[in-house]
N, C-alpha and C. Protein backbone atom coordinates (compact mmCIF):
# COMPACT_ATOMS: atom_id res chain seq x y z
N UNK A 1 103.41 86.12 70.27
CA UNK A 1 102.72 85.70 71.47
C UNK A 1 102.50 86.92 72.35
N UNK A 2 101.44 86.77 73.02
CA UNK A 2 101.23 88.17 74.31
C UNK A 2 100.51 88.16 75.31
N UNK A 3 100.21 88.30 76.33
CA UNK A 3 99.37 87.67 77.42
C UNK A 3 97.85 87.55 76.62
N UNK A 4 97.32 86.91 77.35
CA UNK A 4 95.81 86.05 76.77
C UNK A 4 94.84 86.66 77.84
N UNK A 5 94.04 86.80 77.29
CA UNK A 5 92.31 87.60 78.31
C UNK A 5 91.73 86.24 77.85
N UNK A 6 90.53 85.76 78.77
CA UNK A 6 89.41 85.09 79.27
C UNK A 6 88.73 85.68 80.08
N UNK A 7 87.63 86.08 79.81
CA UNK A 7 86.50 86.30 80.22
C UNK A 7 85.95 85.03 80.89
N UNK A 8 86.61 84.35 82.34
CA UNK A 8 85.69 82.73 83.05
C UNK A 8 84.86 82.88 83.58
N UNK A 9 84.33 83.43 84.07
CA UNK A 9 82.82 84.29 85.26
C UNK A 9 82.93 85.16 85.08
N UNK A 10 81.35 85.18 85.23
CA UNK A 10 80.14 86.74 85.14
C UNK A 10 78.82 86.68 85.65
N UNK A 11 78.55 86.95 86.28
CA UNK A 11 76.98 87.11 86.73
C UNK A 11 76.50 88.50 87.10
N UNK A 12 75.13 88.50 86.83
CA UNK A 12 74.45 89.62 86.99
C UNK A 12 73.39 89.39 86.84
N UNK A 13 72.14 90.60 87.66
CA UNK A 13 70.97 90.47 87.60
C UNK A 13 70.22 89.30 88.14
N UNK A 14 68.94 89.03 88.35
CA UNK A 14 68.40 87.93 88.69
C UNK A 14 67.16 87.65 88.32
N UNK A 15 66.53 88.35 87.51
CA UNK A 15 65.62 88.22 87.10
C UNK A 15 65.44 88.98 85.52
N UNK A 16 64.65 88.40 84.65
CA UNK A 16 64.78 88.64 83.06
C UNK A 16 63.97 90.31 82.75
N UNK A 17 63.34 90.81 83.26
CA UNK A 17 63.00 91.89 83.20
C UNK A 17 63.12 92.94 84.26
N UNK A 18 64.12 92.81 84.86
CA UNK A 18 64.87 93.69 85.79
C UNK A 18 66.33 93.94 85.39
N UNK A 19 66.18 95.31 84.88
CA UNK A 19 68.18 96.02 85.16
C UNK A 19 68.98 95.46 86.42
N UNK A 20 69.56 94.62 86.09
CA UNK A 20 70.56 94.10 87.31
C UNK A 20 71.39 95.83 88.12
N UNK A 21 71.50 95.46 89.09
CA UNK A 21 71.95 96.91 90.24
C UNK A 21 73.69 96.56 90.19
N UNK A 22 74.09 95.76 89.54
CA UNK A 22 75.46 95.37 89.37
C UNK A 22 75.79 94.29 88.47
N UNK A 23 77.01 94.17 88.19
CA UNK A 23 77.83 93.08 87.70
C UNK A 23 79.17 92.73 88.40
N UNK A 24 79.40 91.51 87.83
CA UNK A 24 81.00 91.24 88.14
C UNK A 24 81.19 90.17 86.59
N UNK A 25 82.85 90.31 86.50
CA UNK A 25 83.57 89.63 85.69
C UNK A 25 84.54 88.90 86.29
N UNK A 26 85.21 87.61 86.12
CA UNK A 26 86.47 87.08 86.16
C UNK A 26 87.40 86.90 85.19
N UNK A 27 88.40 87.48 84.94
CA UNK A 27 89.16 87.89 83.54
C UNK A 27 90.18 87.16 84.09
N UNK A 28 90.70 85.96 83.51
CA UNK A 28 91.47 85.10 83.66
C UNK A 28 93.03 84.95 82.36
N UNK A 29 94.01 86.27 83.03
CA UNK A 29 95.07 86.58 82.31
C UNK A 29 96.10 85.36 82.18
N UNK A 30 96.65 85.32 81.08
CA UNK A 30 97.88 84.19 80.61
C UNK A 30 98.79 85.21 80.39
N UNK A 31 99.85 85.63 81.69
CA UNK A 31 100.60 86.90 81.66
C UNK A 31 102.00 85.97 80.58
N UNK A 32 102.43 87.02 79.67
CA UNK A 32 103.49 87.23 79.23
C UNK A 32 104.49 87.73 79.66
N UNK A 33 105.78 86.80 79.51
CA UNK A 33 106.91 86.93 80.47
C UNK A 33 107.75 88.85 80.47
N UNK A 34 107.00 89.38 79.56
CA UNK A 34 107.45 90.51 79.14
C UNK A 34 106.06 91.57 79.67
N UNK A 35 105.67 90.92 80.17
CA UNK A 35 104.14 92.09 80.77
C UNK A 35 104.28 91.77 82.49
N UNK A 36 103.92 92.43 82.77
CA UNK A 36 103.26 91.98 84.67
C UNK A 36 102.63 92.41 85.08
N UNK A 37 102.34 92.07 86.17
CA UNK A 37 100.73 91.83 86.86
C UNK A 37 100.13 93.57 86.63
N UNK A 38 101.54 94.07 87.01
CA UNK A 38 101.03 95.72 87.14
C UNK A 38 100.88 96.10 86.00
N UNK A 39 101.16 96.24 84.96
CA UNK A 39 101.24 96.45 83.57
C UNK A 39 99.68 95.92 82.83
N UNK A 40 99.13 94.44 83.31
CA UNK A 40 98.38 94.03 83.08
C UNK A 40 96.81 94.76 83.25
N UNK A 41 97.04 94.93 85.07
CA UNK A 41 96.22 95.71 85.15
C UNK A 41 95.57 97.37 84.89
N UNK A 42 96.48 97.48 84.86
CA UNK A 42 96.76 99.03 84.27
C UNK A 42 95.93 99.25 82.71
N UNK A 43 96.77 98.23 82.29
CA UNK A 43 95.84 97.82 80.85
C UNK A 43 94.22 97.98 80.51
N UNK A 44 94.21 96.92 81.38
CA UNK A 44 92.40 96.97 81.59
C UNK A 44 91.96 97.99 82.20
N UNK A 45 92.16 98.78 83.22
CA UNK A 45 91.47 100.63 83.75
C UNK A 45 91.73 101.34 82.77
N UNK A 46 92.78 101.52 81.69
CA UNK A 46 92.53 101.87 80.32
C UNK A 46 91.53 101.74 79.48
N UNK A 47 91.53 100.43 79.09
CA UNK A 47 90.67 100.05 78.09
C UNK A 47 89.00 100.06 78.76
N UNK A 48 88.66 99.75 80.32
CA UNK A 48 87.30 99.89 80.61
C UNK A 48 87.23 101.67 80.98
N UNK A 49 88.39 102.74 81.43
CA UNK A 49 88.17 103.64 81.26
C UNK A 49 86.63 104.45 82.49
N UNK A 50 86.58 103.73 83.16
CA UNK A 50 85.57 104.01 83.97
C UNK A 50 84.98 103.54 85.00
N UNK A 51 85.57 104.87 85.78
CA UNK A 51 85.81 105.02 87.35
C UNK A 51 84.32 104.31 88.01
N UNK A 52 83.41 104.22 87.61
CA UNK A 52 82.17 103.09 88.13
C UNK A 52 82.78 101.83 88.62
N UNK A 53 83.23 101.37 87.84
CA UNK A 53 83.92 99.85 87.43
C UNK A 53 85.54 99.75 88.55
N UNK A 54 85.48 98.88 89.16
CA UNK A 54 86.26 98.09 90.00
C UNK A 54 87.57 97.20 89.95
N UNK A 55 88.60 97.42 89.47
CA UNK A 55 88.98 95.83 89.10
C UNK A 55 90.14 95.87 90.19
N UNK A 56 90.24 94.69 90.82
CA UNK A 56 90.88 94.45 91.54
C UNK A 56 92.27 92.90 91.12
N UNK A 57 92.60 92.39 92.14
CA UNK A 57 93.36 91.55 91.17
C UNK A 57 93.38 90.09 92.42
N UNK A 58 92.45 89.40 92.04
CA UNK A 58 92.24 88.23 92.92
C UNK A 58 93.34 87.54 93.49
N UNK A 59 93.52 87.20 94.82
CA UNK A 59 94.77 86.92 95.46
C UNK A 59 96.11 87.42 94.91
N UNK A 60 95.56 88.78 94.98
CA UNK A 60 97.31 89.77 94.19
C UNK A 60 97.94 89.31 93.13
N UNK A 61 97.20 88.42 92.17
CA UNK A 61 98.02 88.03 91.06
C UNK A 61 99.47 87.47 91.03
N UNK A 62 99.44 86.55 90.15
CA UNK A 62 101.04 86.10 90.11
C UNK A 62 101.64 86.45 88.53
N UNK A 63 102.93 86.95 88.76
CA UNK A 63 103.74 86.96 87.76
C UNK A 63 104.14 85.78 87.04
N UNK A 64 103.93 86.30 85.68
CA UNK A 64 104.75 84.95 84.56
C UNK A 64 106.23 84.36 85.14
N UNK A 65 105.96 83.29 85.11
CA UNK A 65 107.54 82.71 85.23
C UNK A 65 108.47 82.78 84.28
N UNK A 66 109.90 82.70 84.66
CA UNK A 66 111.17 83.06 83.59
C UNK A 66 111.17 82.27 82.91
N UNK A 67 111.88 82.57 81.83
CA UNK A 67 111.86 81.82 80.42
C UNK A 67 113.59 81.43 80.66
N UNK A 68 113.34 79.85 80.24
CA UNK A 68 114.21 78.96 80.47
C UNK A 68 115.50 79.09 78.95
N UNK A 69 116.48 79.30 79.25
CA UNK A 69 117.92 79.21 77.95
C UNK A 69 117.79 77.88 77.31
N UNK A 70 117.33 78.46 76.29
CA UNK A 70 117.02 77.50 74.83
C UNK A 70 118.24 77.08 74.47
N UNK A 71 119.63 77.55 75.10
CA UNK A 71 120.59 77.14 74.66
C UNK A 71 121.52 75.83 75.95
N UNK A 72 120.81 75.93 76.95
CA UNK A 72 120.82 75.44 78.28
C UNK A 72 121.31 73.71 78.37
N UNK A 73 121.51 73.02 78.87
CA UNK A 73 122.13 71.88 79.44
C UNK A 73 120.59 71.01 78.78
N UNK A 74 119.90 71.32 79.79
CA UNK A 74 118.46 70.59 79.71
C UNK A 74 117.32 70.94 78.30
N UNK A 75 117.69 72.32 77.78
CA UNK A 75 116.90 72.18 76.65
C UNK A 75 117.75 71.00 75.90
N UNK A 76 118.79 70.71 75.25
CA UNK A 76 119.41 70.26 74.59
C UNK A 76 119.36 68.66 75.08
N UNK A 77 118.87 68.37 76.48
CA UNK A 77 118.85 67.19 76.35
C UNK A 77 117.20 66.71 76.08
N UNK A 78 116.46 67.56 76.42
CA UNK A 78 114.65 67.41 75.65
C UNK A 78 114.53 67.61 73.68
N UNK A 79 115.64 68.59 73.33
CA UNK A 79 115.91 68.88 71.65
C UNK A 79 116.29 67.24 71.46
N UNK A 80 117.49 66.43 71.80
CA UNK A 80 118.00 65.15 71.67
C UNK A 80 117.20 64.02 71.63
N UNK A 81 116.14 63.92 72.79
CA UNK A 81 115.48 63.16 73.12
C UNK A 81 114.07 63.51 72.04
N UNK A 82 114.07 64.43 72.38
CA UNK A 82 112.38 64.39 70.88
C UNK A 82 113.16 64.38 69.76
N UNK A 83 114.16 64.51 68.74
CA UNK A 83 114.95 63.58 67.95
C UNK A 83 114.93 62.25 67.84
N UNK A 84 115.13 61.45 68.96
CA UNK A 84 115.03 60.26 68.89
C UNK A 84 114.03 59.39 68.90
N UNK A 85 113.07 60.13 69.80
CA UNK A 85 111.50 59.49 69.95
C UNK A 85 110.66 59.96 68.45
N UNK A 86 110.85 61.12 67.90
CA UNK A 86 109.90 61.66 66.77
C UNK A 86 110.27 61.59 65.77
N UNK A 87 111.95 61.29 65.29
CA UNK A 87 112.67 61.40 64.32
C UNK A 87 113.15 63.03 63.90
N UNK A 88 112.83 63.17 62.96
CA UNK A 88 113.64 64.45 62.55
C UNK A 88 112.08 65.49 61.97
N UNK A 89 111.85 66.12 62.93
CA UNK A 89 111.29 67.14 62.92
C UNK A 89 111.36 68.47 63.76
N UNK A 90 111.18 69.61 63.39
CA UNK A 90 111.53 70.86 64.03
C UNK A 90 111.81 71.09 65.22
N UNK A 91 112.04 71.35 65.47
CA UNK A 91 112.52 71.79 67.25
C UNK A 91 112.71 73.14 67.66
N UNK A 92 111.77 73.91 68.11
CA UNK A 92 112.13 75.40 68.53
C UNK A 92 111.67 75.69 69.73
N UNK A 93 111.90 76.58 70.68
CA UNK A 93 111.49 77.04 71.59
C UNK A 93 110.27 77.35 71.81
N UNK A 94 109.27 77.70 72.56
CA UNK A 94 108.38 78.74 72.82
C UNK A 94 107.33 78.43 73.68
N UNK A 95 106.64 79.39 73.84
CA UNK A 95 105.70 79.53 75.45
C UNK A 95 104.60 78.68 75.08
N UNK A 96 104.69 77.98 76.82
CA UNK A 96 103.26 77.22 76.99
C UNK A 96 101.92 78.56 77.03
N UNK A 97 100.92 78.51 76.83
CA UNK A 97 99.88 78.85 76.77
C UNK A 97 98.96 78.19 77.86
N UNK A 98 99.27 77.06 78.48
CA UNK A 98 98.77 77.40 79.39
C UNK A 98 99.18 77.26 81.06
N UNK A 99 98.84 77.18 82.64
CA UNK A 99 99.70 77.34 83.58
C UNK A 99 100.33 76.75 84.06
N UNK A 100 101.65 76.46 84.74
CA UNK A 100 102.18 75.54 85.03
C UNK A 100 103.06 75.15 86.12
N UNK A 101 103.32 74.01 87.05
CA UNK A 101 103.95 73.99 88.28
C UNK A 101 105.45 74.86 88.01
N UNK A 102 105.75 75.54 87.32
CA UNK A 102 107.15 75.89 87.10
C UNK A 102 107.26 76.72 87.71
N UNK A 103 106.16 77.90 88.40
CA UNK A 103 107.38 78.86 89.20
C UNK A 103 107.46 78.40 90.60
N UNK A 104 107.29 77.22 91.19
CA UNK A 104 107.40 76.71 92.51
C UNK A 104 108.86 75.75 92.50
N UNK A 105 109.51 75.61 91.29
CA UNK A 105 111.07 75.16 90.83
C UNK A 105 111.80 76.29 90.65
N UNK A 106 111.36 77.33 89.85
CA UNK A 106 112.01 78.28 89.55
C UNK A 106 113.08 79.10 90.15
N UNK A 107 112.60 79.07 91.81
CA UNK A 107 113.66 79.32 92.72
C UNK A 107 115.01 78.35 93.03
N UNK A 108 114.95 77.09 92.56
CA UNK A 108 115.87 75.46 93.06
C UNK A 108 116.65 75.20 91.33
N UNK A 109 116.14 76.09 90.06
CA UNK A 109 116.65 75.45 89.18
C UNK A 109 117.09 76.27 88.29
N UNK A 110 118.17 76.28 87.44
CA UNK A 110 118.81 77.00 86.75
C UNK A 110 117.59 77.09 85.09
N UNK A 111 117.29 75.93 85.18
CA UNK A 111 116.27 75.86 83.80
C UNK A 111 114.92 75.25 84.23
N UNK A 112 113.81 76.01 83.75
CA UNK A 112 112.86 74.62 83.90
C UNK A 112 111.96 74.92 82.84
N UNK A 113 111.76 73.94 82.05
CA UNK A 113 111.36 73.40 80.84
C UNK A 113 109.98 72.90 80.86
N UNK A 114 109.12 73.39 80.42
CA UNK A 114 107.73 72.68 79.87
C UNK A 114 107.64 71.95 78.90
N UNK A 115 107.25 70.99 78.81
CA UNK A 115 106.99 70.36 78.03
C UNK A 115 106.19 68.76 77.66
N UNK A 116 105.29 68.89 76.93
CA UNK A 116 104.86 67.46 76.91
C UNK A 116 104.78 66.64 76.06
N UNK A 117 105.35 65.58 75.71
CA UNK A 117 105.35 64.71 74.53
C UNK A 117 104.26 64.05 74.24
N UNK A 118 102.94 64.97 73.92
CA UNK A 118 101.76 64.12 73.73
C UNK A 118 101.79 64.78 71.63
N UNK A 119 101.06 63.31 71.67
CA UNK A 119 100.80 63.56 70.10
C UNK A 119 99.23 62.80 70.29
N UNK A 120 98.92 64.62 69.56
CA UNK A 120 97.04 64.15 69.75
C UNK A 120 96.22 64.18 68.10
N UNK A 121 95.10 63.26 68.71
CA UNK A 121 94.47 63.64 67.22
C UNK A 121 93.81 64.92 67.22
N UNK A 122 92.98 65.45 66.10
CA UNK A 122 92.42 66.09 66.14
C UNK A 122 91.08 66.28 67.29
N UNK A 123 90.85 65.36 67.47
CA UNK A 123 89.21 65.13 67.99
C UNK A 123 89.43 64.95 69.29
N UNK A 124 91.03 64.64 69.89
CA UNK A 124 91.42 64.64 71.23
C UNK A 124 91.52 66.25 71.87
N UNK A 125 91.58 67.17 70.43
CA UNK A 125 92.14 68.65 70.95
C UNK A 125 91.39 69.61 71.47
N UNK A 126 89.84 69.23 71.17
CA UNK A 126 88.77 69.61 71.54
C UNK A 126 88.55 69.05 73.06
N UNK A 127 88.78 68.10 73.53
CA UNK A 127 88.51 68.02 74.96
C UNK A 127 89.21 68.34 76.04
N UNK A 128 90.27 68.77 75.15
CA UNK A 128 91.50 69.86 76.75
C UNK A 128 90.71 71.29 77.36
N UNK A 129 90.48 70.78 78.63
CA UNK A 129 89.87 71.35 79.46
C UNK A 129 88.25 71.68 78.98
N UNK A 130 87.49 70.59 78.31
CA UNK A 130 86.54 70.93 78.09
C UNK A 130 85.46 69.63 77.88
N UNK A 131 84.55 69.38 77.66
CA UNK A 131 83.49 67.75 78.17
C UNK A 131 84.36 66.68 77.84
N UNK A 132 83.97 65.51 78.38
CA UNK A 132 84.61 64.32 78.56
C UNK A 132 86.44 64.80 78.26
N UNK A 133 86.76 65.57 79.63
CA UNK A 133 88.19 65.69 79.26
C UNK A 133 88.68 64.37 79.14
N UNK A 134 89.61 64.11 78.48
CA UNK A 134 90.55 62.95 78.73
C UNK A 134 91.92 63.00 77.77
N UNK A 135 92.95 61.88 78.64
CA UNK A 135 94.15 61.40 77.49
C UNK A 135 93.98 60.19 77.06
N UNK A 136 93.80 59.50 76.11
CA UNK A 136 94.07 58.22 75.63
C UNK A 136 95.32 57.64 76.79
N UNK A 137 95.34 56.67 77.60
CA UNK A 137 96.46 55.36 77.27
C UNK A 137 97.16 55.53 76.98
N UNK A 138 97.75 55.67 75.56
CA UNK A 138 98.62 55.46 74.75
C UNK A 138 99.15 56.30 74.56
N UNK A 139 98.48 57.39 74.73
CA UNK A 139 99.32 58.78 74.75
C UNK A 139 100.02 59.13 76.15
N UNK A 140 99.77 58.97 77.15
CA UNK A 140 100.18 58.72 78.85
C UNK A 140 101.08 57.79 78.71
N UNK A 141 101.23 56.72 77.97
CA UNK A 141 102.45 55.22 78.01
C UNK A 141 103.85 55.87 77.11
N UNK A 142 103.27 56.46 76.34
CA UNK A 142 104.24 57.35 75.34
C UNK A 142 105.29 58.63 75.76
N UNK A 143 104.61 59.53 76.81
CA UNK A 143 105.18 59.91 77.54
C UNK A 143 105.83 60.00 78.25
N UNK A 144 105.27 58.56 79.49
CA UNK A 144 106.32 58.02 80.12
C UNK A 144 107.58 57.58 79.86
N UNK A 145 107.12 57.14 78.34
CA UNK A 145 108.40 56.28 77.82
C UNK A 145 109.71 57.20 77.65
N UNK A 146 108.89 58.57 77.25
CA UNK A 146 109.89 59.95 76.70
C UNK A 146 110.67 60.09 78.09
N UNK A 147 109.81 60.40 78.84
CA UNK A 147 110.66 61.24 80.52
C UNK A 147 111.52 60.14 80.84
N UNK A 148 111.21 58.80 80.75
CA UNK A 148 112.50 58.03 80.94
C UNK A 148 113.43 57.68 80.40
N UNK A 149 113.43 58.13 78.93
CA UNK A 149 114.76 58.47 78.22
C UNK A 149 114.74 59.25 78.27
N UNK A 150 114.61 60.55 78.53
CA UNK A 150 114.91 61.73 78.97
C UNK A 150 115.72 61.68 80.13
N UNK A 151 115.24 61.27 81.68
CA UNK A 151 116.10 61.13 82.70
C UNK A 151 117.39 60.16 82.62
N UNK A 152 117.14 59.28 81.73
CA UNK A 152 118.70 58.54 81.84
C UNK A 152 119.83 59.07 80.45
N UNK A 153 119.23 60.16 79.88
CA UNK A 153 120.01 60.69 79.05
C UNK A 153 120.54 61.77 80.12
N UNK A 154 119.45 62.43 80.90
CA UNK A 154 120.41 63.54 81.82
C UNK A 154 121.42 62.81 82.77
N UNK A 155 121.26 61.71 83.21
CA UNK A 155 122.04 61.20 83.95
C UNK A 155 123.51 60.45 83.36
N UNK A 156 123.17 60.60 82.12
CA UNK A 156 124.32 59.62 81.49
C UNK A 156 124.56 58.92 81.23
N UNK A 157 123.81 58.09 81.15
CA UNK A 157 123.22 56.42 80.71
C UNK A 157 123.22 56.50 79.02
């Protein structure tokens, strides 16, 4: 895994037979907990290499959030609980890909865990973040069902 580039906005020029007098880009980084913001950018004045070119870092950028102990209280009770809801299939750690309310906990919690118990079809995977987004129902009822055996397993129930 390693931070992710997107290219989300660009415009230039305004007319089809005129050299546009400028450009801009929006490069929309998925920082890796092992890269930062400074590192990131640094990266890119490397690779564009030319002092013409601008890059700045839209509302000062935010750093990747910490990576939660796979060996932790709460991983082990999400490892338990997708056991019981999925049966016996793999269980390993690793990074969301994409952003998430976690570094606004990160300061209040010893662990915090991503994760979502959706099981999609194929034809559902194509509309994450893209036309007719949506979740099935059934996949939202399924979930719920998880986080609430999830919370009464952390509690002790």
């Amino acid at each position: 895994m390693r931070t992710t580039t997107a290219f989300t906005m660009m415009k230039s020029g305004t007319k089809t037979n005129i050299l546009p007098q400028y450009g801009e880009a929006v490069v929309n980084y998925r920082i890796h907990p092992r890269d930062t913001v400074e590192s990131v950018t640094e990266r890119a004045r490397a690779l564009v290499d030319d002092e013409r070119v601008k890059i700045t870092n839209l509302g000062g950028g935010r750093e990747a959030t910490s990576m939660s102990d796979p060996m932790g209280e709460g991983y082990k009770a999400i490892e338990a609980t997708i056991a019981d809801e999925f049966g016996d299939i793999p269980i390993a750690p690793t990074l969301t890909v994409q952003g998430t309310d976690a570094r606004h906990y990160d300061i209040v919690a010893d662990g915090v865990y991503r994760f979502m118990p959706f099981v999609f079809k194929p034809e559902d995977l194509k509309r994450i973040h893209g036309t007719n987004e949506a979740v099935p129902i059934a996949v939202i009822a399924r979930q719920v069902d998880f986080f609430e055996k999830l919370m009464r397993r952390s509690a002790g129930e």
